[in-house]
Protein backbone atom coordinates (compact mmCIF):
# COMPACT_ATOMS: atom_id res chain seq x y z
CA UNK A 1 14.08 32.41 -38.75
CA UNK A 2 13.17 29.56 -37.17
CA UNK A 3 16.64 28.23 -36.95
CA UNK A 4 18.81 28.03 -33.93
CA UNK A 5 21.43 30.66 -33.72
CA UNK A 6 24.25 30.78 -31.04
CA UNK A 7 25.91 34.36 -30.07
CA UNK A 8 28.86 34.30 -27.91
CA UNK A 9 27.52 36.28 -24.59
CA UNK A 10 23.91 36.76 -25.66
CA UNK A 11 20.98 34.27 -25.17
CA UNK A 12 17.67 34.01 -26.66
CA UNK A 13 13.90 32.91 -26.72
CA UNK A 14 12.67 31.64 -29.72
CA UNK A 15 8.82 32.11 -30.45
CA UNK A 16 8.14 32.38 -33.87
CA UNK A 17 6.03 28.81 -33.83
CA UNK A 18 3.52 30.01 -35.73
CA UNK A 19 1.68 33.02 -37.19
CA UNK A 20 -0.04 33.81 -33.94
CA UNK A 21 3.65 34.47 -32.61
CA UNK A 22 4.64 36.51 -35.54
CA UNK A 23 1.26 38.49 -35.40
CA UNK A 24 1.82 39.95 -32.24
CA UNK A 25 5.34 39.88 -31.43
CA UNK A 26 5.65 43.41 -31.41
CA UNK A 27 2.68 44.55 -29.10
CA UNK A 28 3.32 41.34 -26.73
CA UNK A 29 7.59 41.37 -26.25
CA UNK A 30 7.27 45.21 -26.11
CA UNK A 31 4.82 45.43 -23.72
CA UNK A 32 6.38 42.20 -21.59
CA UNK A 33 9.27 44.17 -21.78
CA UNK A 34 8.67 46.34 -18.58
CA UNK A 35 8.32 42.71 -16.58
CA UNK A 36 11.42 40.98 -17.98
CA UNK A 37 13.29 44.24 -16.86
CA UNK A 38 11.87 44.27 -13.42
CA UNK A 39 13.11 40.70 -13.19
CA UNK A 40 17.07 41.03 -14.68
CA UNK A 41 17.81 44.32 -13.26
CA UNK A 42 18.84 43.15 -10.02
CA UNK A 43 21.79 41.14 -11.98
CA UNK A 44 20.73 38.76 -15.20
CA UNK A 45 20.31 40.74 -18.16
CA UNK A 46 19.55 43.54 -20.54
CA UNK A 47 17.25 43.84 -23.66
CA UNK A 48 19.12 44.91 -26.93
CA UNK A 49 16.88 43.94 -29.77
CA UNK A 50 14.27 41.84 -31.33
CA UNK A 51 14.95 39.53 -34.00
CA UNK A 52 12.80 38.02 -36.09
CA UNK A 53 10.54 35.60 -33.60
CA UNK A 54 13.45 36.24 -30.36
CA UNK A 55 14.09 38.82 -27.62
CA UNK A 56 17.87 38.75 -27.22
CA UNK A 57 19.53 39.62 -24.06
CA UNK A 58 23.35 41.11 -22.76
CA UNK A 59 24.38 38.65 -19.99
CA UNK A 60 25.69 40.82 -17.59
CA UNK A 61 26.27 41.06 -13.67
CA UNK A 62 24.45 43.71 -11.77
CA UNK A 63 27.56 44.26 -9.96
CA UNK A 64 29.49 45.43 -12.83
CA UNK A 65 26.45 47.21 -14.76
CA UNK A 66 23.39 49.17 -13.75
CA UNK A 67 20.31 49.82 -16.13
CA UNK A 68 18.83 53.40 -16.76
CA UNK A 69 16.30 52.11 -18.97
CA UNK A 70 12.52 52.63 -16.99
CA UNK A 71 9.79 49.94 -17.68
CA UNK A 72 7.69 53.14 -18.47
CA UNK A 73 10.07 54.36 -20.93
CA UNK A 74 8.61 51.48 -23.88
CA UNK A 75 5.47 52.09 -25.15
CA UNK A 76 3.14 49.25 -24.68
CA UNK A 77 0.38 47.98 -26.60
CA UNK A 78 -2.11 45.85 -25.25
CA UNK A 79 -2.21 41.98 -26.74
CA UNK A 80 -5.46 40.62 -28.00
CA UNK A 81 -6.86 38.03 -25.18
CA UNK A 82 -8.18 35.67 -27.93
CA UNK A 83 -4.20 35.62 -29.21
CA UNK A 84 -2.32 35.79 -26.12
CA UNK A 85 -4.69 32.48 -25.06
CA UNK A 86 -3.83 30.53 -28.40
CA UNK A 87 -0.57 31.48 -27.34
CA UNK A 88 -0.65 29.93 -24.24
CA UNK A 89 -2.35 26.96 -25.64
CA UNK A 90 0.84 26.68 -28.43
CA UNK A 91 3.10 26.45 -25.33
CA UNK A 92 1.25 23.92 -23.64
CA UNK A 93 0.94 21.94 -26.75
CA UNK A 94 5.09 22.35 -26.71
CA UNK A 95 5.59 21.29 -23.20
CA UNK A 96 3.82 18.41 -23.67
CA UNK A 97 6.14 17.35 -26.94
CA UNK A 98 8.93 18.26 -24.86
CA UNK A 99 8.05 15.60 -22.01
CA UNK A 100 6.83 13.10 -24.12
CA UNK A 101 9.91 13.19 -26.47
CA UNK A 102 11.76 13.52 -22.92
CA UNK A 103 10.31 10.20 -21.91
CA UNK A 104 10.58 8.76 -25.45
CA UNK A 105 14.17 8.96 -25.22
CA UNK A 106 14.58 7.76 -21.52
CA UNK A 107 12.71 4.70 -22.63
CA UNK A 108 15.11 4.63 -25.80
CA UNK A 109 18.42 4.48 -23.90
CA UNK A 110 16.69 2.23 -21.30
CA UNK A 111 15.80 -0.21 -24.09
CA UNK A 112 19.73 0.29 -25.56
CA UNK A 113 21.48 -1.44 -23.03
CA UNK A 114 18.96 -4.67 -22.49
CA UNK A 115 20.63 -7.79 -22.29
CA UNK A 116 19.45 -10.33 -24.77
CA UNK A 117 16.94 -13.17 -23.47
CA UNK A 118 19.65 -15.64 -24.29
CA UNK A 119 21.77 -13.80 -22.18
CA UNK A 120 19.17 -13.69 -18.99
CA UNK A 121 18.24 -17.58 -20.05
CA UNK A 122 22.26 -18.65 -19.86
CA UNK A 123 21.99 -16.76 -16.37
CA UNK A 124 19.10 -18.52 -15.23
CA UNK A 125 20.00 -21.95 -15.62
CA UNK A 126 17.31 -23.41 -16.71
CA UNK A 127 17.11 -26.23 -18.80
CA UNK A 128 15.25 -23.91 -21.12
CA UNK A 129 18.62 -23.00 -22.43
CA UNK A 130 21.33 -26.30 -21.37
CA UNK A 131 18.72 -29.34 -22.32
CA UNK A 132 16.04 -27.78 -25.07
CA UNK A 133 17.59 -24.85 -26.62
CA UNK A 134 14.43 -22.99 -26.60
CA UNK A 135 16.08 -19.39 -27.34
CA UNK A 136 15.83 -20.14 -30.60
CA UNK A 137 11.92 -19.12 -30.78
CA UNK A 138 11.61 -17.14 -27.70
CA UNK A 139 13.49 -14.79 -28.38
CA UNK A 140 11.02 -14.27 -31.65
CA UNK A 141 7.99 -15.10 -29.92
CA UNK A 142 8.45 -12.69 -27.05
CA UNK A 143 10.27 -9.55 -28.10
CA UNK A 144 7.00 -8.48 -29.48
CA UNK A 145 5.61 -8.30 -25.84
CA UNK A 146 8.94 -7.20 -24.13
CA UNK A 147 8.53 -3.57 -23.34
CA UNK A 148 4.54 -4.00 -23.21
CA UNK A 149 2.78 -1.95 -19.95
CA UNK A 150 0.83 -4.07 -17.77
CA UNK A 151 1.62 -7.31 -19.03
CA UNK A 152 0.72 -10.78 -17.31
CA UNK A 153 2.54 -14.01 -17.96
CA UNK A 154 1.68 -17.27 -16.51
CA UNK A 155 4.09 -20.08 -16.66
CA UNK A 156 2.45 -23.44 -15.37
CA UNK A 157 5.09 -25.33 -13.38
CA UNK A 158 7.45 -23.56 -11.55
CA UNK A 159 9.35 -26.15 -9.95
CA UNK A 160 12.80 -23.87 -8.51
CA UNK A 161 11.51 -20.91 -10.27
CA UNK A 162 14.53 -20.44 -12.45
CA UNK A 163 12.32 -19.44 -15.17
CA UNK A 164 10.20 -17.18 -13.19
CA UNK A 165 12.89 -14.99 -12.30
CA UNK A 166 13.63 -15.08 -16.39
CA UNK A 167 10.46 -13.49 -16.65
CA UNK A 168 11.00 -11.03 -14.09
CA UNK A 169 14.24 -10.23 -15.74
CA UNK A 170 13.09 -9.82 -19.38
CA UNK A 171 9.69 -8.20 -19.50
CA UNK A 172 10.53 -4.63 -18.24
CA UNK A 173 7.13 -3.55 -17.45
CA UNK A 174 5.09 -6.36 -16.29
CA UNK A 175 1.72 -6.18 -13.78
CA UNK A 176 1.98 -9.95 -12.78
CA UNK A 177 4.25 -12.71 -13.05
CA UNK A 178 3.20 -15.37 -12.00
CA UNK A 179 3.97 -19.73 -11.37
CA UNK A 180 1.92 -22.62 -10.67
CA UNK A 181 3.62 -25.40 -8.82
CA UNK A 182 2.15 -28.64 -7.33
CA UNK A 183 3.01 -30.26 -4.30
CA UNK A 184 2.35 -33.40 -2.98
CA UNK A 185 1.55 -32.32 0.07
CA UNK A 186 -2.54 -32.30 0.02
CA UNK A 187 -2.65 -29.10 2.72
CA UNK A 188 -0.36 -27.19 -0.13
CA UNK A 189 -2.70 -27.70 -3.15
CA UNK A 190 -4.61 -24.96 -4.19
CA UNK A 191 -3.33 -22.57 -1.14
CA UNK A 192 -3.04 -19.11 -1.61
CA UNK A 193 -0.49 -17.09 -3.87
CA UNK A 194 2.88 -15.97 -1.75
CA UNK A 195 4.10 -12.13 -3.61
CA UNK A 196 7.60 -12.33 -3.46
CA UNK A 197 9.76 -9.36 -5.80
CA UNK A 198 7.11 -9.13 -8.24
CA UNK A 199 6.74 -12.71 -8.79
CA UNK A 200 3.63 -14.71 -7.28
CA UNK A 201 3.57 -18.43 -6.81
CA UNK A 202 0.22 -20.63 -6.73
CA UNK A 203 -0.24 -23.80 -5.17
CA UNK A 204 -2.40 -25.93 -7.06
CA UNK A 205 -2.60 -29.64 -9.55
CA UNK A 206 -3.62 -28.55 -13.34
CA UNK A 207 -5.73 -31.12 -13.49
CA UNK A 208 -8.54 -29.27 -11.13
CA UNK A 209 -10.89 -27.65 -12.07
CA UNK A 210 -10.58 -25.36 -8.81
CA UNK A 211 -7.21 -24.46 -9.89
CA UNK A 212 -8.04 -23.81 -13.38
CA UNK A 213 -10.37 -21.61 -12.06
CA UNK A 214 -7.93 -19.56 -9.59
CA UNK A 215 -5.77 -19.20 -12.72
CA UNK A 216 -8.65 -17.82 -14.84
CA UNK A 217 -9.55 -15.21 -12.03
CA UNK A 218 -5.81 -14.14 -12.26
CA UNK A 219 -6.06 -13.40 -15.40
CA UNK A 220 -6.36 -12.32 -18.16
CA UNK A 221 -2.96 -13.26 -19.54
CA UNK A 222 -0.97 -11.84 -21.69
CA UNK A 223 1.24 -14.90 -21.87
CA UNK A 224 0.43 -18.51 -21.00
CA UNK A 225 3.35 -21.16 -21.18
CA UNK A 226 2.98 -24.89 -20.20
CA UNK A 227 5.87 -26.43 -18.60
CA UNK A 228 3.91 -28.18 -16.03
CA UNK A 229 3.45 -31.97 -15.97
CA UNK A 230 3.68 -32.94 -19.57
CA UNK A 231 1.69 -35.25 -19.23
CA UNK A 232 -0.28 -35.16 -22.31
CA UNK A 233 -4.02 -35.31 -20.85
CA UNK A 234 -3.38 -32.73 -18.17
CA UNK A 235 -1.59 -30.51 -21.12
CA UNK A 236 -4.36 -30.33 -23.33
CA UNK A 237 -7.46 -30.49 -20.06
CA UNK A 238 -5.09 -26.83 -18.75
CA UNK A 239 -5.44 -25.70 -22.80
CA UNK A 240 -9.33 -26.15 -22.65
CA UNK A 241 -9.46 -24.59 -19.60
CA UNK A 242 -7.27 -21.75 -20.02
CA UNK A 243 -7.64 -20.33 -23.64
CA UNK A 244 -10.69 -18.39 -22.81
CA UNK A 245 -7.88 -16.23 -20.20
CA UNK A 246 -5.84 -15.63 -22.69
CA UNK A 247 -5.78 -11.91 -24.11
CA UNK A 248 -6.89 -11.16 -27.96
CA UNK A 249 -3.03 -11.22 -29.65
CA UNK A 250 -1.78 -13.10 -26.43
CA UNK A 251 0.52 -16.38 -27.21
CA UNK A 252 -0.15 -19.82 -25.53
CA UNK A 253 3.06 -22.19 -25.52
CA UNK A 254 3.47 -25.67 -24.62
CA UNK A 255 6.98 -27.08 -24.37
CA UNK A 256 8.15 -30.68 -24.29
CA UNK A 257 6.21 -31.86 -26.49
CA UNK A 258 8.45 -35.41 -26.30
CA UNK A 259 6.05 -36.96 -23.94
CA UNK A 260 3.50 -37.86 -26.19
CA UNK A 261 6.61 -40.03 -27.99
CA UNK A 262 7.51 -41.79 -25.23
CA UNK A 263 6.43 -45.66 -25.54
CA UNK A 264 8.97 -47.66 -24.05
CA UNK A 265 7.71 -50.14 -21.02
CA UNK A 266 6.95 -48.36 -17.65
CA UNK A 267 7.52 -44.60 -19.62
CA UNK A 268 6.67 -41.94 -16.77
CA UNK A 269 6.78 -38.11 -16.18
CA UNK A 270 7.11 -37.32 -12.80
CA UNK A 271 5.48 -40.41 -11.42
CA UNK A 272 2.61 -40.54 -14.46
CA UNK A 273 2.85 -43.57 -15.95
CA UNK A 274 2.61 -42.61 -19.95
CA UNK A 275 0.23 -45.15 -21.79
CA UNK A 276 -0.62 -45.21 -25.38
CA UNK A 277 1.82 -42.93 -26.15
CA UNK A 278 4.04 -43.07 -29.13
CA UNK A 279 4.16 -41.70 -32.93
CA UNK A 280 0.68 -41.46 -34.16
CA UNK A 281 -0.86 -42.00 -30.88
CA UNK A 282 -4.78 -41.28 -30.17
CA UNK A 283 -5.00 -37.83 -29.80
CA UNK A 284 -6.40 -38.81 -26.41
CA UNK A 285 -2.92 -39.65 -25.50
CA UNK A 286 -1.00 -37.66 -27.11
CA UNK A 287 -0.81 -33.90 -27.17
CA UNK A 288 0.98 -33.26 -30.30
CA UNK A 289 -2.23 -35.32 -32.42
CA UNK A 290 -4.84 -33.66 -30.60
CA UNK A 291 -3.11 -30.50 -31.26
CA UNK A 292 -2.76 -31.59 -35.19
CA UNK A 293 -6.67 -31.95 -34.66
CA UNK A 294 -7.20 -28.07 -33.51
CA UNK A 295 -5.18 -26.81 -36.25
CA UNK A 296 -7.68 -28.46 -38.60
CA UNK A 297 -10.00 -24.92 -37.73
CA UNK A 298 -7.59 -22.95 -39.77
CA UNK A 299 -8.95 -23.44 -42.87
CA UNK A 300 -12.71 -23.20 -41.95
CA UNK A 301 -13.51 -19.79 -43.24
CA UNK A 302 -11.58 -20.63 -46.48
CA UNK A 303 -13.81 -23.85 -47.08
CA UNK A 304 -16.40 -22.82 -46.27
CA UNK A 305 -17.19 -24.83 -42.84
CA UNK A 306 -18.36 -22.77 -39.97
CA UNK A 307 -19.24 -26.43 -37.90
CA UNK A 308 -15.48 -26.90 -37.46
CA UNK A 309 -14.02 -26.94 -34.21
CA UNK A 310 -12.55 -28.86 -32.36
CA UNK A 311 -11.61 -26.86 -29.11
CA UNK A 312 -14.21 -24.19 -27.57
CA UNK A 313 -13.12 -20.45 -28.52
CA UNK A 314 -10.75 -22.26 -31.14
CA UNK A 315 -12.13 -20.16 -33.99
CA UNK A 316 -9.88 -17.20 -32.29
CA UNK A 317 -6.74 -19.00 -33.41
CA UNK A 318 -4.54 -17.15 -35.69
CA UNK A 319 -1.85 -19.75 -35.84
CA UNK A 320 -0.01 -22.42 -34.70
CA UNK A 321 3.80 -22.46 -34.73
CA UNK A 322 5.52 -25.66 -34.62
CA UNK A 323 9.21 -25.57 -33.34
CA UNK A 324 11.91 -28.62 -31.75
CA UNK A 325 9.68 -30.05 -29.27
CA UNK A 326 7.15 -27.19 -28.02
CA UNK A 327 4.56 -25.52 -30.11
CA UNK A 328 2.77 -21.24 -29.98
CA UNK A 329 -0.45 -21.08 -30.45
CA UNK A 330 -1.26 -16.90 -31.38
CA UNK A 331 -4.21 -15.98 -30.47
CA UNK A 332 -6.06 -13.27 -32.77
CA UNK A 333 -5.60 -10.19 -32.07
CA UNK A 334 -7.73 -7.10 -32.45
CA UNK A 335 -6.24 -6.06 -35.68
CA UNK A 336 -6.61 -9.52 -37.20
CA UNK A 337 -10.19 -10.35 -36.82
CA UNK A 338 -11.27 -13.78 -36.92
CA UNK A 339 -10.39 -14.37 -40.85
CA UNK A 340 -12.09 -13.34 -43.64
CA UNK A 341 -16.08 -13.68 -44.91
CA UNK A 342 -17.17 -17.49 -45.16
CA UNK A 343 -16.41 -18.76 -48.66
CA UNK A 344 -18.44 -21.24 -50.39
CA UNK A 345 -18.44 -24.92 -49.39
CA UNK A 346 -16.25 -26.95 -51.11
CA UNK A 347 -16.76 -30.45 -49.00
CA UNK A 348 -18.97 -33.01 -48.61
CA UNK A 349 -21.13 -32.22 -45.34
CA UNK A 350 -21.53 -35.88 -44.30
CA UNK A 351 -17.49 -36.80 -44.07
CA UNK A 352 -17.20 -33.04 -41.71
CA UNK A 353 -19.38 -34.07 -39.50
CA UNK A 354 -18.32 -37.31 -38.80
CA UNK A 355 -14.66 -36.10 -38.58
CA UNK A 356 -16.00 -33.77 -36.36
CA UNK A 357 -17.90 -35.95 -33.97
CA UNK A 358 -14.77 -38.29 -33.98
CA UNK A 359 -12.45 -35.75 -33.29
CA UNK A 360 -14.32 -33.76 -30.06
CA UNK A 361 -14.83 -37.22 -28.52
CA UNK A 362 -11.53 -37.07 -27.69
CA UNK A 363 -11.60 -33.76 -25.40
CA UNK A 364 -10.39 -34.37 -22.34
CA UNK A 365 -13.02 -36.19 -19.97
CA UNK A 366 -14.30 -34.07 -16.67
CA UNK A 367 -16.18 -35.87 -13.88
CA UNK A 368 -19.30 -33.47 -12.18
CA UNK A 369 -16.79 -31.38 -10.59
CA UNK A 370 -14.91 -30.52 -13.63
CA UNK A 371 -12.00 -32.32 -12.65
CA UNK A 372 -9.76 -34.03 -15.39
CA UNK A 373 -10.59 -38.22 -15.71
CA UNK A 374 -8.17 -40.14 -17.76
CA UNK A 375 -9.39 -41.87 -20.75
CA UNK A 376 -8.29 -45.07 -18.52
């Protein structure tokens, strides 16, 4: 029987896996007999019997009890090669369940005793957690890429890396972690990356196209999250720049979305004076309208209207999450394609293209070096 069975002072092997086993049972324990005796007669143990798919032994110490029994004493009959290999290729096959269930349930109890990423957030003080409350979605948006082997996530501003260390902390088997933060200093920008404990820092202004370029060679990422300047033209010039990076199924978030609401007299982010900001702002100035722009896209292959876009590579969005004052944007993955079969148009041509036309005229302006220039 193929079920385990416990007898106080004897042990057994259980091979009846499959009808190779049971087919030559007989010839192969017999004849392995003379071997296994060899090996326990100096003090482990003695055959008794065979049951059913097992050769059962009497633990014993050679000390207390000697064996008469002669390997030539048991008649042995020669296995068939072609079985004794399937054999050996059933035990393989075994060994390799064994470790992989083995490692299954390493990972499993590993997993068990994770802290939450509200926990590791509260820990990190960042202002992720004390000002914005951001656990709300995170913990959502990134448990699906948690455990993932290899991954990359890129977090633009790292100001006292508080966050980067988050990252470090939650993703359990990440490749590259990894922070860009600006400095004044001219001799800083766009230095070289400094490794430090799995976490690598780059020196460099989002609005170059030199560092947009570093960041691209990095990649490609996994996970792309814009804390940076929020300053609404450099947040949506780093999108344009950095999408194409971005793995099929990878997420792109922007937080602080506030920025593009601020209107009162002399409104600034770190020393960028914020103009033409405010509710239903240009989506030149304002990230959250320009982003209201690219989510247009969504409904192209249901209308009908392969001419809209808005964004290069923007017919790869999946969707666009909205939350309190940052916004995912899922990229598809392999498993989602890029929507269904074009269905017939159902607008007038005209009106799409002039919405259209209107709508990329507000992409963020490059001079010839691909550098970001402001609208004015």
């Amino acid at each position: 029987n193929n079920q385990k069975k416990t007898v106080e002072g004897i042990m057994f092997w259980p091979t009846a896996t499959s009808t190779v086993f049971r087919g030559f049972s007989s010839s192969l324990f017999f004849c392995s007999s003379a071997i296994i005796i060899m090996l326990f007669a100096s003090g482990g143990a003695q055959p008794r019997a065979s049951i059913e798919g097992a050769v059962v032994f009497d633990s014993y110490s050679s000390s207390t009890q000697s064996s008469d029994m002669h390997p030539l004493d048991i008649e042995c009959v020669s296995p068939n090669l072609d079985e004794l290999t399937k054999a050996q290729q059933e035990i393989d096959i075994l060994k390799q369940i064994l470790k992989e269930t083995t490692e299954k349930m390493s990972t499993l109890k590993k997993r068990e005793f994770l802290p939450t990423f509200t926990d590791l957030l509260i820990q990190s003080g960042s202002d992720k957690y004390y000002r914005h409350h951001y656990e709300r979605y995170y913990e959502k948006w990134l448990n699906p890429y948690r455990n993932v082997t290899g991954i990359k996530v890129l977090e633009i501003g790292a100001d006292e890396g508080k966050s980067l260390e988050l990252w470090k902390n939650y993703f359990t088997n990440f490749d590259l972690i990894m922070g860009l933060a600006f400095h004044k200093d001219p001799k800083s920008v766009l230095s070289s990356g400094v490794k430090a404990g799995g976490i690598e820092v780059h020196y460099g202004d989002q609005s170059k196209k030199e560092t947009m370029d570093d960041l691209v060679r990095k990649g490609p990422w996994d996970i792309i999250i814009d804390d940076g300047s929020h300053f609404p033209g450099y947040t949506i010039y780093t999108l344009f720049e950095l999408w194409g990076s971005l793995k099929p199924g990878g997420i792109y978030v922007i937080e602080d979305l506030e920025t593009s609401y601020w209107d009162l007299p002399y409104a600034n982010i770190y020393s960028y004076d914020l103009k033409h900001t405010g509710i239903g702002a240009k989506s030149e100035y304002s990230t959250v309208t320009k982003l209201q722009e690219i989510e247009q896209v969504l409904v192209r292959h249901q209308i009908g209207a392969n001419e809209l876009s808005v964004m290069p590579g923007d017919h790869t969005i999946c969707s666009i999450e909205w939350g309190m004052n940052l916004v995912k944007i899922q990229k598809c993955g392999s498993d989602d394609g890029v929507g269904p079969d074009y269905l017939p148009q159902m607008y007038d041509r005209n009106r799409m293209e002039r919405w259209i036309s209107n709508a990329q005229s507000t992409n963020p302006m490059k001079d010839s070096n691909g550098n970001f220039v402001p609208f004015d």
